[in-house]
Protein backbone atom coordinates (compact mmCIF):
# COMPACT_ATOMS: atom_id res chain seq x y z
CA UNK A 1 -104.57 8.33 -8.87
CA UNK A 2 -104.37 11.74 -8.06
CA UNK A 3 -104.41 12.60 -4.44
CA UNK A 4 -107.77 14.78 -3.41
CA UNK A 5 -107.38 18.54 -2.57
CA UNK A 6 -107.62 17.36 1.43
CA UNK A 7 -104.57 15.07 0.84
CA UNK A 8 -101.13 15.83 1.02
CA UNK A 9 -98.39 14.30 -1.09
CA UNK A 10 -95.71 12.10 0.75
CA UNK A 11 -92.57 13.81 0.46
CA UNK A 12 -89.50 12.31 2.18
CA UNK A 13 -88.28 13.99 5.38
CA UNK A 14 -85.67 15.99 4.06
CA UNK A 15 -81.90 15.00 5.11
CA UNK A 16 -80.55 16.85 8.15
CA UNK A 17 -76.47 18.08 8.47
CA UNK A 18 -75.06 16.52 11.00
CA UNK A 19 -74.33 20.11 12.79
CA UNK A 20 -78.26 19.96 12.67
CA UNK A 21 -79.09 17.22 15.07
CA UNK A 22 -76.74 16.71 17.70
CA UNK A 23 -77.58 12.95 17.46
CA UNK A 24 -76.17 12.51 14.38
CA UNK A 25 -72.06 10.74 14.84
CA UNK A 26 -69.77 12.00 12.45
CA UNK A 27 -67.24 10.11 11.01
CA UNK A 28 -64.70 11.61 8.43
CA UNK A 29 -64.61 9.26 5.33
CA UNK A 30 -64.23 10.13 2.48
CA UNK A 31 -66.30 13.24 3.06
CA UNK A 32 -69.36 11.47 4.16
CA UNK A 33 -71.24 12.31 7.19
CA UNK A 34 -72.74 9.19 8.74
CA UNK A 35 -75.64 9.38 11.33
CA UNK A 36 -75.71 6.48 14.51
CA UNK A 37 -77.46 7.67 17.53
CA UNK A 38 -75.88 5.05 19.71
CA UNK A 39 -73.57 7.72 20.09
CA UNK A 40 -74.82 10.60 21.79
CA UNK A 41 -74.20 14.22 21.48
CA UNK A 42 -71.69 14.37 24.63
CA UNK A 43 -69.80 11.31 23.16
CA UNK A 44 -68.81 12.84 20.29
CA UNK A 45 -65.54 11.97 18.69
CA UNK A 46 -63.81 12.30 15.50
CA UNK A 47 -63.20 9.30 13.95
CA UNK A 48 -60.69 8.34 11.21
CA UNK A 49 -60.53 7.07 8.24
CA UNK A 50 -59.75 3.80 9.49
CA UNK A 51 -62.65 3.70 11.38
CA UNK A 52 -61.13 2.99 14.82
CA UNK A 53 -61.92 5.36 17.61
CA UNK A 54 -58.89 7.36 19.06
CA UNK A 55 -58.48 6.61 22.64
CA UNK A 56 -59.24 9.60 25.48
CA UNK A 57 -56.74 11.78 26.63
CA UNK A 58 -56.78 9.17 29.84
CA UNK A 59 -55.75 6.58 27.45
CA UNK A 60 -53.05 8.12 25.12
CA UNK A 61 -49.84 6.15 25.03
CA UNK A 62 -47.55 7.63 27.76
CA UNK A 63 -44.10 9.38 26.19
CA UNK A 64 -40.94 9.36 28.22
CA UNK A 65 -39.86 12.85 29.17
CA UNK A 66 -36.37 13.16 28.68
CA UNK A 67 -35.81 14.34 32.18
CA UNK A 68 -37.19 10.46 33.20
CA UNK A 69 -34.96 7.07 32.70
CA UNK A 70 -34.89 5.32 29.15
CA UNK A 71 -36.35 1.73 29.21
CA UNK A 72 -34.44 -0.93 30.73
CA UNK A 73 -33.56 -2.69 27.13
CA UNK A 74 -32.33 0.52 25.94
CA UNK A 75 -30.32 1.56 28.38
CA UNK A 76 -28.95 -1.64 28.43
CA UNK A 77 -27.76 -1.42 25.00
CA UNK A 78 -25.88 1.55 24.59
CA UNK A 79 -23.92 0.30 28.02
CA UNK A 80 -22.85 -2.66 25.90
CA UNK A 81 -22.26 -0.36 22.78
CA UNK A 82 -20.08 1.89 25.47
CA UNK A 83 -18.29 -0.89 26.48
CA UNK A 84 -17.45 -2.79 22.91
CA UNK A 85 -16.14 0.98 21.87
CA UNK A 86 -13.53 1.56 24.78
CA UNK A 87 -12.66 -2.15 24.18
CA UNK A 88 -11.58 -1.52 20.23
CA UNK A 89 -9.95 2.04 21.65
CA UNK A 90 -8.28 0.33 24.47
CA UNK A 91 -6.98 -2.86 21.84
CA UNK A 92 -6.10 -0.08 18.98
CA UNK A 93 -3.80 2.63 21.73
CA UNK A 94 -2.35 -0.51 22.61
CA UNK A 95 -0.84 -1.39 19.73
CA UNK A 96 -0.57 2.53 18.66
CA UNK A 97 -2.94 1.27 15.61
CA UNK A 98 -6.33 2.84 14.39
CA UNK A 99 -9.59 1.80 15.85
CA UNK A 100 -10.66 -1.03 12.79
CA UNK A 101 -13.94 -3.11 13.24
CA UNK A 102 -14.16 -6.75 13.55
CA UNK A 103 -17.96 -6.99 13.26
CA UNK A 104 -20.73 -5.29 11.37
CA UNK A 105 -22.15 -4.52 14.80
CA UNK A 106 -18.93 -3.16 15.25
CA UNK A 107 -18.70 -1.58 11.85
CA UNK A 108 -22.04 0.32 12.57
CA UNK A 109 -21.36 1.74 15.75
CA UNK A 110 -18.01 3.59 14.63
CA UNK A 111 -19.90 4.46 12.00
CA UNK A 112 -22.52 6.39 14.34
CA UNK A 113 -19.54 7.69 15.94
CA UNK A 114 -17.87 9.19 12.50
CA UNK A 115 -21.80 11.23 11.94
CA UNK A 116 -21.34 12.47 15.47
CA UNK A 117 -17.90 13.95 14.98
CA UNK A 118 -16.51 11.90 17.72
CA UNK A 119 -14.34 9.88 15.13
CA UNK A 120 -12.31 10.73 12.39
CA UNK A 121 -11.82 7.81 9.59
CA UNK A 122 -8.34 8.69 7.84
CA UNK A 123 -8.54 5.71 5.59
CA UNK A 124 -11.71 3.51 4.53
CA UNK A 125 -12.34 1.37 7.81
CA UNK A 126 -10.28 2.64 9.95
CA UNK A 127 -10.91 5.02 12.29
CA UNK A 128 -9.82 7.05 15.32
CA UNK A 129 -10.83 9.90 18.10
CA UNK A 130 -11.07 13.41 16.42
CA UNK A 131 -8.96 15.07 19.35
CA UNK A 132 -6.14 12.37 19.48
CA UNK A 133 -5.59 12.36 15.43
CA UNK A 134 -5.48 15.93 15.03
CA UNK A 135 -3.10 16.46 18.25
CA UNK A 136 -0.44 14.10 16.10
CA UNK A 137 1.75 15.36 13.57
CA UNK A 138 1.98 14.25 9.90
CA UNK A 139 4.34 12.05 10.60
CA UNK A 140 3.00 10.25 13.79
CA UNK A 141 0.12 10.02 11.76
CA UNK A 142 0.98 8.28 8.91
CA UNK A 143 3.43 5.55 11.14
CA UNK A 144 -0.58 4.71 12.77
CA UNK A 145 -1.63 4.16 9.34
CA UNK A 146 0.74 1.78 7.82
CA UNK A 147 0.62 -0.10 10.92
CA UNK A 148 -3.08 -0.31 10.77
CA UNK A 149 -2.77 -1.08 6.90
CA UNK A 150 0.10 -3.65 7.56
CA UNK A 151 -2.19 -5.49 10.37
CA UNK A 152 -5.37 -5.38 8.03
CA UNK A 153 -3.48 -6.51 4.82
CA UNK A 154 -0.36 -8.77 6.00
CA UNK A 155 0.23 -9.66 2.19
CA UNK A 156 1.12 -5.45 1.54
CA UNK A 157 4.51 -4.46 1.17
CA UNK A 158 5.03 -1.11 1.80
CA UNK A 159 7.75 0.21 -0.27
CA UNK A 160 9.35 4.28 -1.43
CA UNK A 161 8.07 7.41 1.07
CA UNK A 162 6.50 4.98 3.00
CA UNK A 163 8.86 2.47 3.73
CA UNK A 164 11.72 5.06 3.98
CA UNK A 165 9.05 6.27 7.61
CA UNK A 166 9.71 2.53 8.49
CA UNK A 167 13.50 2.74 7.56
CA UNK A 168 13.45 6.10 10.21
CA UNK A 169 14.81 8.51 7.58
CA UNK A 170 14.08 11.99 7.30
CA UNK A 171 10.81 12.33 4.92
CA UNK A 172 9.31 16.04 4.25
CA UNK A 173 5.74 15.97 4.69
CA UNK A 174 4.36 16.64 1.39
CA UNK A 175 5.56 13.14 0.58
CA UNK A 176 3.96 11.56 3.84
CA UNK A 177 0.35 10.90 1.62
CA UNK A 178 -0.99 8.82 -0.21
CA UNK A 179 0.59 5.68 1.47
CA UNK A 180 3.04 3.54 -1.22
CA UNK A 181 2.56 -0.15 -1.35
CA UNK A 182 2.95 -3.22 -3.64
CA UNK A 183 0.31 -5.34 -3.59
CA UNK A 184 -2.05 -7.51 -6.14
CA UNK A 185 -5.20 -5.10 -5.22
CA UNK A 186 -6.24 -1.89 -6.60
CA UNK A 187 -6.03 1.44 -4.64
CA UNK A 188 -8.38 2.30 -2.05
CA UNK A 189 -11.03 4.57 -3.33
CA UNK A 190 -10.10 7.09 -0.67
CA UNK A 191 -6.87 8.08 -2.27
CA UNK A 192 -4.96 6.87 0.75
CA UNK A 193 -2.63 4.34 -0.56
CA UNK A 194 -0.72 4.23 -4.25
CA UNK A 195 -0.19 0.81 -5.44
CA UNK A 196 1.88 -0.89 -8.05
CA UNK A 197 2.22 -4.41 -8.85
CA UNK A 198 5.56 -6.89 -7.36
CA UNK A 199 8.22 -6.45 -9.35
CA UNK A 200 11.39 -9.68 -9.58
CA UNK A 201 13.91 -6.77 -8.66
CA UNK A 202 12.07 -5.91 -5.25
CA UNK A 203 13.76 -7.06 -2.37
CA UNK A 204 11.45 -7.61 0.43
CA UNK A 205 12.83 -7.43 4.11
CA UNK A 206 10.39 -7.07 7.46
CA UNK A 207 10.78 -3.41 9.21
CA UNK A 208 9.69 -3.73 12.86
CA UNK A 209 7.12 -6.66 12.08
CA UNK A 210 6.06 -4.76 8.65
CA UNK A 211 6.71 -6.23 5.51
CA UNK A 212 8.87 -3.05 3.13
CA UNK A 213 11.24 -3.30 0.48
CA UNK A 214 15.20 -3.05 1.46
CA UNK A 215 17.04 0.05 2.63
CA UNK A 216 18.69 0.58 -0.80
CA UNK A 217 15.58 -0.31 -2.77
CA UNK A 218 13.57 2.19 -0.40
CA UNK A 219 15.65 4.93 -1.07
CA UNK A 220 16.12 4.11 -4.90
CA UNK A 221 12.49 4.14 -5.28
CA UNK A 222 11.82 7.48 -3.09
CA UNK A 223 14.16 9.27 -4.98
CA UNK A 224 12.52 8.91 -8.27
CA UNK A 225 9.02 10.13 -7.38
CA UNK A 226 10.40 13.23 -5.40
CA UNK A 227 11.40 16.54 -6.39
CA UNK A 228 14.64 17.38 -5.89
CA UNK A 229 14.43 19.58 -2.57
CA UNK A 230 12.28 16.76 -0.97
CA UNK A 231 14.57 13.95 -2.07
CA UNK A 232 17.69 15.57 -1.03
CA UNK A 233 15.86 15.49 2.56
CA UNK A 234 15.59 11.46 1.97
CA UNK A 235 19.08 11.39 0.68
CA UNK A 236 21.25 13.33 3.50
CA UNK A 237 19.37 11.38 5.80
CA UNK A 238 20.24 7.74 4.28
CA UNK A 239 24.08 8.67 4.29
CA UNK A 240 23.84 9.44 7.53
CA UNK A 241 21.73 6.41 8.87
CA UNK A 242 24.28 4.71 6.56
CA UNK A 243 27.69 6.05 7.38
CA UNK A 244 28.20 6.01 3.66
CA UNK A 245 29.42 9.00 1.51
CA UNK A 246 27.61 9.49 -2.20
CA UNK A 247 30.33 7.47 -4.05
CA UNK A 248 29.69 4.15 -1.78
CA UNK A 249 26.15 5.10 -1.28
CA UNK A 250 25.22 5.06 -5.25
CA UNK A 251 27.59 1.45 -5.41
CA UNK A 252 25.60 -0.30 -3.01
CA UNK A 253 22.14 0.96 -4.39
CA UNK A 254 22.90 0.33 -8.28
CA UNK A 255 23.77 -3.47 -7.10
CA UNK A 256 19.95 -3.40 -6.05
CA UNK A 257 18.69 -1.01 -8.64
CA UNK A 258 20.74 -2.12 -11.96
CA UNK A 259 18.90 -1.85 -15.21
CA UNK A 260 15.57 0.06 -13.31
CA UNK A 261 14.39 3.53 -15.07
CA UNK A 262 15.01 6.85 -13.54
CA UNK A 263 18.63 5.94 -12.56
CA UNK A 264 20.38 9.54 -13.96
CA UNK A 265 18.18 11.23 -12.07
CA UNK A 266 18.39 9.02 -8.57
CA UNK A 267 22.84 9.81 -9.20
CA UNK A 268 22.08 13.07 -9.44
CA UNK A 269 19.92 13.68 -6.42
CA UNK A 270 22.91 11.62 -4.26
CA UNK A 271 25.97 13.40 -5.93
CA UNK A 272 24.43 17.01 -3.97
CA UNK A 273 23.98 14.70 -0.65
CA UNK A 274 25.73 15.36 2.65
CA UNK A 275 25.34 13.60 5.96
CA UNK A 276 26.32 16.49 7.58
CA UNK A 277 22.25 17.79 7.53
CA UNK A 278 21.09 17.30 10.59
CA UNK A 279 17.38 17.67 9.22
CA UNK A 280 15.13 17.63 6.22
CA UNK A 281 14.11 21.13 6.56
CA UNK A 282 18.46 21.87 6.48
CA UNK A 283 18.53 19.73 3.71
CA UNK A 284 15.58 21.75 1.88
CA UNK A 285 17.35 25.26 2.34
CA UNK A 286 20.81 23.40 0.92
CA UNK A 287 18.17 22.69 -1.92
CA UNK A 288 17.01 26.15 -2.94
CA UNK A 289 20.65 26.94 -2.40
CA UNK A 290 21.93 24.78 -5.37
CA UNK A 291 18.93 25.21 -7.39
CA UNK A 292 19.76 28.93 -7.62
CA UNK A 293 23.00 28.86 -8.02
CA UNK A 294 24.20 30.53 -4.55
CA UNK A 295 27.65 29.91 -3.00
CA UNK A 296 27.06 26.30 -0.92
CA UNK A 297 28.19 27.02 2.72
CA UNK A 298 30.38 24.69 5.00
CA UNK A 299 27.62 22.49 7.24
CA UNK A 300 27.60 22.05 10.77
CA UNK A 301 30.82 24.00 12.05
CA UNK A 302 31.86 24.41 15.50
CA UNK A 303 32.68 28.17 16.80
CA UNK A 304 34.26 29.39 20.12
CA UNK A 305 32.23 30.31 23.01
CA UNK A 306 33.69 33.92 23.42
CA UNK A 307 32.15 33.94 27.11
CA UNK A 308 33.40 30.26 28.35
CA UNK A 309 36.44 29.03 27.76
CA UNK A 310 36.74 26.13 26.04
CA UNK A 311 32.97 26.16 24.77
CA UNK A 312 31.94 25.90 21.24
CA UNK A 313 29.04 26.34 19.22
CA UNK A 314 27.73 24.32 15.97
CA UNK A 315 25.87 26.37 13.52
CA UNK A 316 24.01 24.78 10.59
CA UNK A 317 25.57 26.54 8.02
CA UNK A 318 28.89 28.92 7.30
CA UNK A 319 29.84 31.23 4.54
CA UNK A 320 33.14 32.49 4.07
CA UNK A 321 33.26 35.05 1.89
CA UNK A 322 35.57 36.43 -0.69
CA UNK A 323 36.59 39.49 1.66
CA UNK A 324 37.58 37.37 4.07
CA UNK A 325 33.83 37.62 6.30
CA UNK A 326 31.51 34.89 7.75
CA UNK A 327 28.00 34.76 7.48
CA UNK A 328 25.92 32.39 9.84
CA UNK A 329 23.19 30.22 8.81
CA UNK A 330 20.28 28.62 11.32
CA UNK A 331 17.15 26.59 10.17
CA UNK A 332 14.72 26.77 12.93
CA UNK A 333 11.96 24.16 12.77
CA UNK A 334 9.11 23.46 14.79
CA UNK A 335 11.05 20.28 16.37
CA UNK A 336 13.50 22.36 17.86
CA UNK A 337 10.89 23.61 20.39
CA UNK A 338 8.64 20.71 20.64
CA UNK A 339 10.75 17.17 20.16
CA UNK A 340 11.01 15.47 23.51
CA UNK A 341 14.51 14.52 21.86
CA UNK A 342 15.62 18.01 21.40
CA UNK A 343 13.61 19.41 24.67
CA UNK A 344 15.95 17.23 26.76
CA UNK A 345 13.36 17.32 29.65
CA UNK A 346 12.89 21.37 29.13
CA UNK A 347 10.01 22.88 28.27
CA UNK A 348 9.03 25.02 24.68
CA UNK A 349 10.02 28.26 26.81
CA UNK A 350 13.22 26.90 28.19
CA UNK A 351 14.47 26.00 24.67
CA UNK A 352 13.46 29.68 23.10
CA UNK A 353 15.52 31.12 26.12
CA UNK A 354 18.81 28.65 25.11
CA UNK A 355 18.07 29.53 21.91
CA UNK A 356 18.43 33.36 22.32
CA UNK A 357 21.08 33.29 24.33
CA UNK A 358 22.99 31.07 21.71
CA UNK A 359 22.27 34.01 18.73
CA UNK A 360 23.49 36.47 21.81
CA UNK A 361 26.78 34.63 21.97
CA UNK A 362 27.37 34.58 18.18
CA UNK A 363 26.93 38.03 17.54
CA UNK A 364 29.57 38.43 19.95
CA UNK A 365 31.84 37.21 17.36
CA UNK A 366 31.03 39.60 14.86
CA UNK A 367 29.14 37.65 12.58
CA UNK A 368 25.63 38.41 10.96
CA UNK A 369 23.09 35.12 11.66
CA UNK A 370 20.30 34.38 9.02
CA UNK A 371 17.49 32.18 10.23
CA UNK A 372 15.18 30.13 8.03
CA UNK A 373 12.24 28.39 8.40
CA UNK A 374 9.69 26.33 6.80
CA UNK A 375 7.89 29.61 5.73
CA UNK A 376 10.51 31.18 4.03
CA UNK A 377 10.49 27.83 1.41
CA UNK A 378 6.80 28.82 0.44
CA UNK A 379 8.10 32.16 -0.39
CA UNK A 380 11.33 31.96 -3.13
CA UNK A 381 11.14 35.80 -3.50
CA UNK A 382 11.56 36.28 -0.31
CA UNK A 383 14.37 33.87 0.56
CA UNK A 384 16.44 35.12 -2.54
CA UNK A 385 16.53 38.64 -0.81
CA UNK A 386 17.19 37.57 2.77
CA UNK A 387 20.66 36.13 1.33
CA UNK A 388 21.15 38.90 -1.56
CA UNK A 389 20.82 41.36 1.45
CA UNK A 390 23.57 39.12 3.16
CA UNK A 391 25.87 39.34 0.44
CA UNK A 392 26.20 35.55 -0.21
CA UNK A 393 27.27 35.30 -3.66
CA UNK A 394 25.27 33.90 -6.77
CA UNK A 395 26.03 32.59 -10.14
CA UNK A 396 23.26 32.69 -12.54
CA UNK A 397 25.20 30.56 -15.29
CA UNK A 398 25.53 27.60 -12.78
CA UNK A 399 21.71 28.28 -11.53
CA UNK A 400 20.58 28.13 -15.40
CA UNK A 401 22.78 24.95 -16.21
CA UNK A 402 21.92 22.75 -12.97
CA UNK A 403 18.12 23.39 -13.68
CA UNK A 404 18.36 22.92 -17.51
CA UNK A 405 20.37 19.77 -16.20
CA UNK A 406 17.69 18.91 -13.51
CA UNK A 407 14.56 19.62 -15.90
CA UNK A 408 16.32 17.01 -18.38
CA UNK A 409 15.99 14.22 -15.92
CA UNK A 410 13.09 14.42 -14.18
């Protein structure tokens, strides 16, 4: 039925926005608008999706400014964790070892100390305090680590550069890393150690509590994976732990190295030894020396003091020429001026002093002094001209042969 002309049609109210009518509660869901006046206008409050209310201002949870104390539990833990770490430092210095966990607890809070920069981990699980590891020097360094390897694997033996540290002869650096042992387990993945399996020929003898091959066998074995300047350092400095000359030196190692590889080349390193090299960096220069076929000076030879009677002075090396002059020869290595065993007591400054007033003395006797160092190794070119300029003589033939020789056994 149609509704008369005085009648109006229903029509729903139509739907107010919620900005409309201040009655109306919002709530953001799904971007709906829901109305609920038991909510009104000065009550207002956005609510989320989850449908709980967010508390007032009044009733926000309260932060912790960092000026203010962290909760009791907290601080009570890192105290503990402070306390477990100078415990593992304190056990570790004691034993002059690196800092190695015992627990996972343990495990994870050197770990937080390695992201922080406080620790430095030098092999996989070991670790120890940035400042103290770099203030060492390669060699002090790598002693730590074997005796942190040797305490954490007491089945290792550690055996060529590495045993010859144990044995206290002279190794050059660049042969200080990776660490050598024998043992039944593969290589670290750090690249710290080089292992090879036991062999029936390896004598095994303990080194200060650590488990390395024998003196002979040590040196045997370092000699075949050196180069020749580096293991003529190893080799001056077993025939003068030793007291023996080449000749005797070779007889007792063959009797512990008979019918192993790489023997040629291990004779030929020892026939160019001389116990008279006081260090490996002397025994280095000596090296280049051979290698390029320049006149081999006397070693170690005492001169007059021509201001005290009776004095002397030993230089590291002595040419006499052909026409009847000398030429002096120093090596000057770092250890000179910072070895407690060569300070004697004196400080860097006292021992630059000596040292000047030793070259002072010698050019009193009218004879040129060369000095060498580390640096001047790095640079052949260089080295050749300091003792071309000298006039110390040179013989390309015997420089061509004794490489051709040396290139045929390596």
């Amino acid at each position: 039925m149609r509704p008369t002309s005085n009648e109006q049609a229903w029509k729903p109210a139509p739907r107010k926005h919620a900005s409309q009518d201040p009655t109306l509660r919002t709530t953001e869901h799904a971007g709906r608008w829901s109305a609920s006046p038991k909510y009104p206008a000065s009550e207002l409050t956005h609510r989320p999706s989850s449908d709980r209310l967010l508390k007032r201002p009044s009733e926000q949870p309260h932060e912790r400014r960092a000026s203010e104390e962290p909760p009791t539990g907290n601080m009570s833990q890192r105290m503990r964790a402070a306390a477990r770490y100078e415990q593992l430092a304190k056990d570790a210095a004691a034993s002059d070892r690196l800092i190695a966990p015992q627990t996972a607890s343990d495990r994870e809070l050197l770990r937080r100390r390695l992201r922080s920069g406080q620790l430095i981990s030098p092999a996989n699980g070991l670790y120890a305090p940035a400042d103290q590891w770099r203030a060492l020097d390669p060699r002090s360094r790598a002693l730590k680590l074997i005796r942190s390897l040797a305490a954490l694997h007491d089945s290792w033996t550690f055996r060529s550069h590495s045993a010859a540290l144990l044995w206290d002869l002279d190794v050059p650096y660049p042969l200080l890393m990776p660490i050598r042992v024998i043992a039944q387990s593969r290589p670290t993945r750090d690249g710290s150690t080089r292992t090879r399996r036991l062999s029936p020929r390896d004598r095994i003898v303990p080194v200060g509590g650590i488990r390395a091959t024998s003196f002979w066998t040590t040196v045997y074995e370092s000699l075949t994976e050196a180069p020749f300047d580096l293991g003529l350092a190893v080799a001056d400095s077993a025939l003068r732990l030793s007291g023996m000359n080449s000749r005797t030196a070779w007889d007792a190692m063959y009797e512990e190295a008979a019918r192993r590889h790489k023997l040629p080349r291990v004779r030929f390193i020892l026939q160019h030894a001389d116990p008279k090299s006081e260090n490996g960096g002397e025994s280095r220069v000596r090296a280049f020396l051979i290698m390029n076929g320049y006149q081999i000076p006397e070693l170690q030879v005492e001169l007059p003091n021509p201001i005290e009677s009776g004095g002397t002075f030993r230089v590291d090396y002595l040419w006499m020429l052909a026409d009847g002059s000398i030429v002096i020869g120093e090596f000057d290595g770092k250890a000179k001026y910072q070895d407690e065993n060569y300070l004697q007591g004196g400080s860097a400054l006292d021992a630059i002093i000596q040292e000047r007033q030793r070259e002072s003395r010698l050019t009193l006797l009218g004879y040129p002094v060369l000095r060498f160092t580390f640096d001047d190794l790095t640079h052949p070119a260089r080295l050749r001209r300091l003792l071309d300029t000298a006039g110390i003589p040179r013989d390309e033939n015997a420089a061509a042969h004794i490489r051709q020789k040396w290139n045929v056994l390596r």
